[in-house]
Protein backbone atom coordinates (compact mmCIF):
# COMPACT_ATOMS: atom_id res chain seq x y z
CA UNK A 1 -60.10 112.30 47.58
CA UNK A 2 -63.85 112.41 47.24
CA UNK A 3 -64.64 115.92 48.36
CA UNK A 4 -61.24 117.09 45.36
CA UNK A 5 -61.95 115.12 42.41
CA UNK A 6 -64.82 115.17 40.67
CA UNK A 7 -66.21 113.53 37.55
CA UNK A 8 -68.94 114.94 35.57
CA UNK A 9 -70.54 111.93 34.67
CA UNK A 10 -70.50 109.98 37.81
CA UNK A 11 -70.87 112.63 40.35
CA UNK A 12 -73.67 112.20 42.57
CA UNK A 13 -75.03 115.66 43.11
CA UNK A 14 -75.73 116.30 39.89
CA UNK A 15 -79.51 117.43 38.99
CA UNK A 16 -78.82 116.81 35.16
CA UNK A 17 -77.07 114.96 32.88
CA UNK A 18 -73.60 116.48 32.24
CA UNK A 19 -74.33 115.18 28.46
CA UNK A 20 -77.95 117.43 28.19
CA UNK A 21 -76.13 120.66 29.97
CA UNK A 22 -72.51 119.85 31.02
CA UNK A 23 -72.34 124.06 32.38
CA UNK A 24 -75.04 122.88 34.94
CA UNK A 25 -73.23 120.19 36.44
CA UNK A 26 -69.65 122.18 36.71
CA UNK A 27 -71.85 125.08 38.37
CA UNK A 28 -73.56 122.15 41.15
CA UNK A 29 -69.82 120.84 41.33
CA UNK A 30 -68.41 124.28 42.32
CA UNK A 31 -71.25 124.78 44.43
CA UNK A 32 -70.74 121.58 46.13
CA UNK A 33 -66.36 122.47 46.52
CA UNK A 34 -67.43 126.18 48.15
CA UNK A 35 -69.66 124.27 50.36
CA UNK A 36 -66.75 121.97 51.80
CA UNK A 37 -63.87 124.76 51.41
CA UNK A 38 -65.11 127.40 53.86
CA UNK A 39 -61.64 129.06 55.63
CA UNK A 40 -58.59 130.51 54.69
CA UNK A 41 -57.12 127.59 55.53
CA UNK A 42 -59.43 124.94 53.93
CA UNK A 43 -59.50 125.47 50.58
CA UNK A 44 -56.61 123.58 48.50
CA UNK A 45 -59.28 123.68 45.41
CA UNK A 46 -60.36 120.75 43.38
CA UNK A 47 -60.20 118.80 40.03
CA UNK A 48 -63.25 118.88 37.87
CA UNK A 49 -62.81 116.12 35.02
CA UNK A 50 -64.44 115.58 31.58
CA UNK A 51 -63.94 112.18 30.10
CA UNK A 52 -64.24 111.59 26.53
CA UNK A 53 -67.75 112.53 25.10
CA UNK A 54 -69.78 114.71 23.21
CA UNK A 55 -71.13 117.59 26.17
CA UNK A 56 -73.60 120.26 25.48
CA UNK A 57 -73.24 123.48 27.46
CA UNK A 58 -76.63 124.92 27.36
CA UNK A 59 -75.24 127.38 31.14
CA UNK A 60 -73.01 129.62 31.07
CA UNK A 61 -70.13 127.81 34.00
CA UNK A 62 -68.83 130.73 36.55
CA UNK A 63 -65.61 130.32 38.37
CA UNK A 64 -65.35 132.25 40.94
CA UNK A 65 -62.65 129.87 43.36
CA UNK A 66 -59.29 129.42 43.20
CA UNK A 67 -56.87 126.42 42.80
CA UNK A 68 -59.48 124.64 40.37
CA UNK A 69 -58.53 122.67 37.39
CA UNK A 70 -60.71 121.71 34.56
CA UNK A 71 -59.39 119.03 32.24
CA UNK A 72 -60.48 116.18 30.08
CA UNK A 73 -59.31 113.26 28.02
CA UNK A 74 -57.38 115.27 25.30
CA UNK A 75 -58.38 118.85 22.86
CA UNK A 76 -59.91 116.93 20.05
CA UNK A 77 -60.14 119.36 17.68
CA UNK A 78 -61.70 118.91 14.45
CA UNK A 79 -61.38 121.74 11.60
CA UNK A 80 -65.22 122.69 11.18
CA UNK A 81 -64.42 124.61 7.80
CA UNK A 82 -63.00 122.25 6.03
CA UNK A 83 -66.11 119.69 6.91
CA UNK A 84 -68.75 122.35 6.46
CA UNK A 85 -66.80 122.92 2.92
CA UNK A 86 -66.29 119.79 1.93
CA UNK A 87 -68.44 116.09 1.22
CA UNK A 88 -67.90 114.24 4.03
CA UNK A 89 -70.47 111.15 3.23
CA UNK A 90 -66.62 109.03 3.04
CA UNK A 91 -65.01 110.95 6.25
CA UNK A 92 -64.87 108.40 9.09
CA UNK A 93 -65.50 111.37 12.23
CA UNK A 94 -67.21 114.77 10.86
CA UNK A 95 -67.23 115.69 14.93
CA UNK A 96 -64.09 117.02 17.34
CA UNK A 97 -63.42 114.34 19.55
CA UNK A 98 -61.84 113.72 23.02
CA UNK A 99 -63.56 115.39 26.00
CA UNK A 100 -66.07 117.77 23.44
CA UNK A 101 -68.19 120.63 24.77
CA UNK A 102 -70.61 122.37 22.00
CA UNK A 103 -71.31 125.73 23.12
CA UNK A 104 -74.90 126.41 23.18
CA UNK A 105 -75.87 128.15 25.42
CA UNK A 106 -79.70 129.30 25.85
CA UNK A 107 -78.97 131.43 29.32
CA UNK A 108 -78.68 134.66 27.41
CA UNK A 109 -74.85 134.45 28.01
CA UNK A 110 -71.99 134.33 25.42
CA UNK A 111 -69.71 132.94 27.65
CA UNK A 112 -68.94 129.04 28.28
CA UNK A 113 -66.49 130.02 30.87
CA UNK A 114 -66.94 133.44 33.29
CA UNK A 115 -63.98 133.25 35.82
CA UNK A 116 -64.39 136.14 37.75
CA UNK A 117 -65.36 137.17 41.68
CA UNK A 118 -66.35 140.24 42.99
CA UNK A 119 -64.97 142.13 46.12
CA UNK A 120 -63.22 144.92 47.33
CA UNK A 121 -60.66 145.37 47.94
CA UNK A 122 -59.24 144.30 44.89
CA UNK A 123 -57.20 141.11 46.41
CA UNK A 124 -60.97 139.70 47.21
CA UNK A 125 -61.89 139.84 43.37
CA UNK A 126 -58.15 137.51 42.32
CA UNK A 127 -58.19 134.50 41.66
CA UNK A 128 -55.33 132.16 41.55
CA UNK A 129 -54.01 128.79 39.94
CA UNK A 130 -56.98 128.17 37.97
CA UNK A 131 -55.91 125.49 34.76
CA UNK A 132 -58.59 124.62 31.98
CA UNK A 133 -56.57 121.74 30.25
CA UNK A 134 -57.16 119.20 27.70
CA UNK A 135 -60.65 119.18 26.18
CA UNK A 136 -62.11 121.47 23.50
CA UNK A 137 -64.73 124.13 23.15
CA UNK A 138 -67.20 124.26 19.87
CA UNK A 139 -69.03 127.32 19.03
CA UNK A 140 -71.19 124.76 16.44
CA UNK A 141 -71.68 126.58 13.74
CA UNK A 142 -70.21 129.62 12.42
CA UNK A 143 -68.98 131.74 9.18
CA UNK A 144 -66.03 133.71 7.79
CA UNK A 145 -64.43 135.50 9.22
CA UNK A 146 -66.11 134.70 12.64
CA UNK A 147 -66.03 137.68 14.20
CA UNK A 148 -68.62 138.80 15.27
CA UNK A 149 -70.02 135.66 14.14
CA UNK A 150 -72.24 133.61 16.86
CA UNK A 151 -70.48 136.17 19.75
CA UNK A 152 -69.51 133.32 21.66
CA UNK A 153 -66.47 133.35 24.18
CA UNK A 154 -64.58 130.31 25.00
CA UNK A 155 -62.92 131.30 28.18
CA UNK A 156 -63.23 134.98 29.78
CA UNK A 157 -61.15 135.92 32.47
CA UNK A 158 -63.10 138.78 34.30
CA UNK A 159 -60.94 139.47 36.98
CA UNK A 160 -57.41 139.96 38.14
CA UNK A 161 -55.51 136.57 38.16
CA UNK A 162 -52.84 135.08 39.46
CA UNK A 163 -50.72 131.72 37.22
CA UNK A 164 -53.46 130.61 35.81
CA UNK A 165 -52.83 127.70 32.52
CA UNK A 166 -54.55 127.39 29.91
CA UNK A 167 -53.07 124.25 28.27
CA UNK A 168 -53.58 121.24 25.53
CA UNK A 169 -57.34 123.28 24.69
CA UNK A 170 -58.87 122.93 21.83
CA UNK A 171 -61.19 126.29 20.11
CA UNK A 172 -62.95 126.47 17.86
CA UNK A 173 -66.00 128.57 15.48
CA UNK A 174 -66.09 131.08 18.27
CA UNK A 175 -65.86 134.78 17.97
CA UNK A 176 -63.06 135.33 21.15
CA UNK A 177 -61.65 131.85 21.60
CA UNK A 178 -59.75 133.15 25.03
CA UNK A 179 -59.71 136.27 26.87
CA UNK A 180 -57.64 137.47 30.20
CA UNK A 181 -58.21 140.47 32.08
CA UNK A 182 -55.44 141.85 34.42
CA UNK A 183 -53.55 138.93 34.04
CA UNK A 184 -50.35 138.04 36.23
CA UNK A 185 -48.12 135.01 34.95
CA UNK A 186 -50.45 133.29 32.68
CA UNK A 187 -49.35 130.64 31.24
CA UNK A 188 -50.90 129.96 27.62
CA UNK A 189 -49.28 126.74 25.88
CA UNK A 190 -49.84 123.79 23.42
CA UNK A 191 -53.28 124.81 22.67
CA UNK A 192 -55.12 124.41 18.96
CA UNK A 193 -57.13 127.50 18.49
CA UNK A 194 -58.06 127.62 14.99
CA UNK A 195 -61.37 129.19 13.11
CA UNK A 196 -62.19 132.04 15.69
CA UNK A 197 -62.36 135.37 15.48
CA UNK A 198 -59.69 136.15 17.91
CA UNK A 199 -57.68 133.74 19.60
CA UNK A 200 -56.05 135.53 22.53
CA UNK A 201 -56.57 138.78 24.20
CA UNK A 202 -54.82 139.71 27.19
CA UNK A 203 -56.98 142.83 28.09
CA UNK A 204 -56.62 146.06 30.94
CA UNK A 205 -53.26 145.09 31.74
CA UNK A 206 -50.76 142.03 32.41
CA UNK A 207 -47.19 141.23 33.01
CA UNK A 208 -44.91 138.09 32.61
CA UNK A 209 -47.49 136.30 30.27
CA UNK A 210 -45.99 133.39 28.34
CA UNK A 211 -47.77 132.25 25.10
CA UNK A 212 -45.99 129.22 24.26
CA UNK A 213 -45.62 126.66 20.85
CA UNK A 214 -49.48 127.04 20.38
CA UNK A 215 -51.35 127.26 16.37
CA UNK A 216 -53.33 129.89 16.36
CA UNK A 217 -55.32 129.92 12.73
CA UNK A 218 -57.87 132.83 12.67
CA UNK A 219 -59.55 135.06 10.44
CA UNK A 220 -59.17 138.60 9.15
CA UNK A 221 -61.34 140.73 11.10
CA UNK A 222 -59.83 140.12 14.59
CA UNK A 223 -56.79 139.14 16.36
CA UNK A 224 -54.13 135.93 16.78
CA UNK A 225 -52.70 137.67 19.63
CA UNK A 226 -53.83 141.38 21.31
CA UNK A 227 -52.25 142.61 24.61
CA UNK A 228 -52.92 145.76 26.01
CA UNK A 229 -50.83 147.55 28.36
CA UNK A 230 -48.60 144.66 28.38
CA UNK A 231 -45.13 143.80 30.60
CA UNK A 232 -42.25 141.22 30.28
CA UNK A 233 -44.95 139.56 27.22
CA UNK A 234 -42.93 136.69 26.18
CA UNK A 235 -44.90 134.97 22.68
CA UNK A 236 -42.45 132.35 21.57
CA UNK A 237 -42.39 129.13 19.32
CA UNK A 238 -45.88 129.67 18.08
CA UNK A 239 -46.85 129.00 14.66
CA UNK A 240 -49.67 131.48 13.59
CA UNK A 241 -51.47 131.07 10.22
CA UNK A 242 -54.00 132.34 8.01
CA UNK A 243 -54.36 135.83 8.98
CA UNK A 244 -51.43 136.14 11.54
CA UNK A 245 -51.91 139.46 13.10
CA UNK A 246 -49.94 139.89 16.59
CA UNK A 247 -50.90 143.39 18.35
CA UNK A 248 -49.63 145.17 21.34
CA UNK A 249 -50.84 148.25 22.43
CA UNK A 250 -48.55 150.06 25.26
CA UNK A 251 -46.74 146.91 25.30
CA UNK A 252 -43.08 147.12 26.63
CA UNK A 253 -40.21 144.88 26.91
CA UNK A 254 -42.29 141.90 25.29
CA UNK A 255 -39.84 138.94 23.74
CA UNK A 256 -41.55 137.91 20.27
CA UNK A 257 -38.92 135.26 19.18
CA UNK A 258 -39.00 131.94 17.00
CA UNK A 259 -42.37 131.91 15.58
CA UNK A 260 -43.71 130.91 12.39
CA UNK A 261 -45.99 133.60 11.02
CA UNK A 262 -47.83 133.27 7.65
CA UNK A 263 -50.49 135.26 6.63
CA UNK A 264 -52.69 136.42 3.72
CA UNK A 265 -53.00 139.59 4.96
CA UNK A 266 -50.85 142.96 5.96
CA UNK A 267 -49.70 143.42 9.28
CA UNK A 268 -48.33 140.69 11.14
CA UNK A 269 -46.92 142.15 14.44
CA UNK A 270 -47.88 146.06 15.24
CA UNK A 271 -46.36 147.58 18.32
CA UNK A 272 -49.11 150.36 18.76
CA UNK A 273 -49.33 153.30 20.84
CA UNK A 274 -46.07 153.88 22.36
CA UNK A 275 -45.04 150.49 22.60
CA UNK A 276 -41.56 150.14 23.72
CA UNK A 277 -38.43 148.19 24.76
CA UNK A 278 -39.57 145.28 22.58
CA UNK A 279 -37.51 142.37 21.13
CA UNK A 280 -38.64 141.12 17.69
CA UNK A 281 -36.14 138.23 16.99
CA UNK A 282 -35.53 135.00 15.00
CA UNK A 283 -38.88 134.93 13.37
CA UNK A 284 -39.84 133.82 10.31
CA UNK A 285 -42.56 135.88 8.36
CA UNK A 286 -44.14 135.00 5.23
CA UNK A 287 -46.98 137.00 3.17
CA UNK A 288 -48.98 135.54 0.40
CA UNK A 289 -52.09 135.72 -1.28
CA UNK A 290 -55.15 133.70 -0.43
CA UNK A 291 -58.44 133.17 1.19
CA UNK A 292 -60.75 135.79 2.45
CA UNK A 293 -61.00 140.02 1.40
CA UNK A 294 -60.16 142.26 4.43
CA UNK A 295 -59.61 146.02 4.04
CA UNK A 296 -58.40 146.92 7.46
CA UNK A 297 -54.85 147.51 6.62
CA UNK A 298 -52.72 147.50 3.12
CA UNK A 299 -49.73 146.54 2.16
CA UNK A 300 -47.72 150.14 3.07
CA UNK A 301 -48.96 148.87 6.63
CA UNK A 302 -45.73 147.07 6.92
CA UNK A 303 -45.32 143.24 7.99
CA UNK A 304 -44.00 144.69 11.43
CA UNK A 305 -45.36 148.23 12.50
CA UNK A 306 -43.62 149.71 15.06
CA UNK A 307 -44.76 153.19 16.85
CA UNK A 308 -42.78 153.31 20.18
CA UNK A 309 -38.88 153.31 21.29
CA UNK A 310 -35.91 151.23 21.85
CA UNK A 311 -37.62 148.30 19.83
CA UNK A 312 -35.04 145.62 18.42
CA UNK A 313 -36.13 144.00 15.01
CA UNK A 314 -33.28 141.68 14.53
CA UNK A 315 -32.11 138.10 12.75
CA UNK A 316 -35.77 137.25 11.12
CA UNK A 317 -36.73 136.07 7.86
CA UNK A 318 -39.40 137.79 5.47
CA UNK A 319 -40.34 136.58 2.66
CA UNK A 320 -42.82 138.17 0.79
CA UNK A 321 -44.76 136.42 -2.28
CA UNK A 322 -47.46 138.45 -3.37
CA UNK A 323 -49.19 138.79 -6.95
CA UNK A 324 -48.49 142.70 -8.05
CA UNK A 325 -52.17 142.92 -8.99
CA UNK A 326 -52.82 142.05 -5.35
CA UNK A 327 -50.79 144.47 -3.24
CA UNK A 328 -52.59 147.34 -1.81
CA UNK A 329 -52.85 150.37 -2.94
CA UNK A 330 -52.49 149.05 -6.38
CA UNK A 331 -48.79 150.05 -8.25
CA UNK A 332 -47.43 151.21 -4.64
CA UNK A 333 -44.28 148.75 -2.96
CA UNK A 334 -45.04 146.96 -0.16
CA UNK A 335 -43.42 147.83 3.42
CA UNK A 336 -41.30 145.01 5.25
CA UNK A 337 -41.08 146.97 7.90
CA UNK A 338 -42.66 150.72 8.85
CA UNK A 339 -40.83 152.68 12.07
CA UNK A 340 -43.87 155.00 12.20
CA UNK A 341 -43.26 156.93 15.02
CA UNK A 342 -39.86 156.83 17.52
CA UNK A 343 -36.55 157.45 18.68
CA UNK A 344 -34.15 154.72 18.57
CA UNK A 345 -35.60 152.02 16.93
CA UNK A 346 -32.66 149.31 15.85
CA UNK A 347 -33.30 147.40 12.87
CA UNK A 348 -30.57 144.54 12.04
CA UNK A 349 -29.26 141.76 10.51
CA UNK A 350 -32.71 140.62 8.90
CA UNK A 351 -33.28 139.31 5.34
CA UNK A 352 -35.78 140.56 3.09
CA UNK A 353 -36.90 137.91 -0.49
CA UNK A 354 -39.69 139.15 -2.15
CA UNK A 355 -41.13 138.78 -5.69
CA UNK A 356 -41.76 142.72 -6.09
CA UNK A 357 -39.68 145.73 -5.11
CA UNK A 358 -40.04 145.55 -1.40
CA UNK A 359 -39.36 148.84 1.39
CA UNK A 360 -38.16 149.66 5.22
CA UNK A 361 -39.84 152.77 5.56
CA UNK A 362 -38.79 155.31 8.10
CA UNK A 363 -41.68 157.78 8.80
CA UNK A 364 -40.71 161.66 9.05
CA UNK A 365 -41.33 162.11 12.64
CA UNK A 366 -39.13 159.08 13.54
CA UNK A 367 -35.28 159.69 15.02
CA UNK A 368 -32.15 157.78 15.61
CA UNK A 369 -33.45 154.80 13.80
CA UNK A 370 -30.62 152.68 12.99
CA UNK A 371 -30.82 149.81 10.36
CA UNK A 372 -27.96 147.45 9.81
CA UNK A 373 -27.85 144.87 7.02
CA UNK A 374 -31.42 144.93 6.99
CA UNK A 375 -32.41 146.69 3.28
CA UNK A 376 -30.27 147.77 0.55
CA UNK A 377 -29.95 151.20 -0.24
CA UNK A 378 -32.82 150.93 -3.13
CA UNK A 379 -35.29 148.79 -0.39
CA UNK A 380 -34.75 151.72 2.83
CA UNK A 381 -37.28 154.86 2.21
CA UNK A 382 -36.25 157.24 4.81
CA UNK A 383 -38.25 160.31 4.88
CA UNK A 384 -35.91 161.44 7.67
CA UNK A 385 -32.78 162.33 7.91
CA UNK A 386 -32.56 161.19 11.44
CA UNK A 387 -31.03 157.81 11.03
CA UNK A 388 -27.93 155.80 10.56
CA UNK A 389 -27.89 152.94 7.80
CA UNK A 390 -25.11 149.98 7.05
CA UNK A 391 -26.89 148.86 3.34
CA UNK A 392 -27.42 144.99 2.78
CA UNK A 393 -24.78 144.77 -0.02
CA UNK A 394 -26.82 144.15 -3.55
């Protein structure tokens, strides 16, 4: 039991106080579990464990074993913005809580997390069953809209993986909260990731990724959720606020059902590049007007922005509440949803309440678009004739 669990304040080996430079310690830990796991055979991993505190991470921690898990006492998050925006001489915490890391690293590194091992051939380099869990990760100090902010990374996945969890975290004031490259079965779940720049990115390519009843609350120059290149993507149950922008470049076959997406800006979920096969189901969208200025898209954008094939837009809820003096371009209609490039795109069964004159747009170079009780004949702009339409009666 004493050569598997480990706690960072009581640990023996440790050369400094996990409380002056908590990265240090994890690093001598890891050390220390390579050191006793030397064979195929011998290496069941370990348990690394924060208890409640307030940690500084002055070194950057690199994971380069398998079958470790990270976890503390709970993600304590605490939102930063609203106490940096507010008095708080009557607040009774005006710190996150639990097991607390501040990111500050004076290494020269951005990361508080580098999981990644080098080898070749490539099976050398992945890494397996790693699980950060329960404890939360403060960039400090930061401004709107974070990105690039302080440039600090949370958690950056460097090489190809294997059912890793990231679970019960807490993020926050960082630029890239969480990032995964070549992921395989991730599982992302019942995290708080609020006041970054980008919450998730699943980079170079993954398949089977679940990203599960998490709040993701970020800002309007980068991402809630990107995937690139992206198979089986399954991003349920989530509730994504503020400037909810879900992205998938050559994604196919991804499930995007039940979440709760509310943003202040345009574009909510693109499928980009040839994305394809995708089901876009039982959501519930709403766009209003509020904090922050972003031009990267307008409102002809579309809520949902599909360029690809096959895609499936069915059963959700938009509702779109928008002063007219603050859609973009100003006097144009808005676009629910924009098939901008495709064959066989199925729109149906979704409702559309807005306060303006509201549009499904169908892009000239689109075909075999179908849309089915999903606009009325004055909402649908088809600048194709390539379709088939069953109106929303009016």
């Amino acid at each position: 039991m004493a050569d598997t669990v480990y706690d960072v304040t009581t640990w023996a080996g440790a050369t400094v106080s996990p409380y002056v430079d908590i990265g240090a310690v994890i690093n001598q830990i890891i050390a220390d579990i390579k050191s006793k796991q030397t064979t195929q055979t011998t290496r069941p991993g370990a348990v690394i464990y924060i208890p409640p505190g307030h940690y500084d991470l002055l070194t950057r921690v690199v994971i380069d074993v398998s079958f470790l898990q990270i976890k503390g006492a709970g993600h304590g998050f605490l939102s930063e913005a609203i106490r940096d925006e507010s008095q708080t001489g009557s607040w009774v915490e005006t710190l996150p809580g639990a097991s607390h890391i501040r990111v500050r690293n004076n290494d020269g590194h951005n990361e508080a997390f580098l999981v990644s091992r080098t080898g070749a051939p490539a099976t050398v380099g992945r890494l397996n069953s790693i699980v950060f869990q329960d404890f939360c990760l403060d960039g400090v100090n930061a401004s709107k809209p974070y990105l690039p902010g302080n440039g600090k990374t949370g958690i950056s996945f460097q090489s190809d993986n294997d059912a890793v969890r990231i679970e019960g975290m807490g993020f926050v004031y960082l630029a890239h909260a969480l990032i995964i490259k070549g992921a395989d079965a991730p599982n992302i779940t019942n995290n708080f990731i609020a006041e970054c720049g980008s919450s998730i990115e699943l980079t170079g390519a993954s398949q089977v990724a679940k990203i599960t009843n998490n709040f993701l609350i970020s800002a309007w120059a980068g991402y809630s959720i990107f995937a690139e290149n992206a198979e089986g993507l399954q991003i349920c149950g989530n509730t994504i606020l503020w400037a909810c922008n879900i992205t998938l470049s050559s994604g196919n076959r991804a499930s995007i059902t039940s979440n709760k997406l509310l943003s202040n800006f345009p574009s909510q979920i693109a499928l980009l590049n040839n994305s394809s096969e995708n089901l876009i189901s039982a959501n519930h969208f709403r766009r209003v007007h509020g904090d922050g200025t972003s031009t990267r898209f307008d409102d002809k954008f579309g809520m949902v922005h599909i360029a690809g094939n096959k895609n499936t837009v069915t059963g959700n809820q938009f509702s779109f509440d928008v002063p007219s003096q603050n859609i973009t371009p100003a006097g144009q209609d808005p676009t629910i949803v924009l098939v901008k490039s495709g064959d066989n795109n199925y729109l149906a069964s979704n409702h559309i309440t807005s306060n303006v004159a509201a549009k499904v747009v169908l892009d000239a170079s689109t075909t075999a678009t179908r849309v089915l009780h999903s606009a009325t004949t004055a909402q649908l702009d088809a600048l194709t004739t390539n379709h088939f339409m069953v109106a929303t009666p009016s």
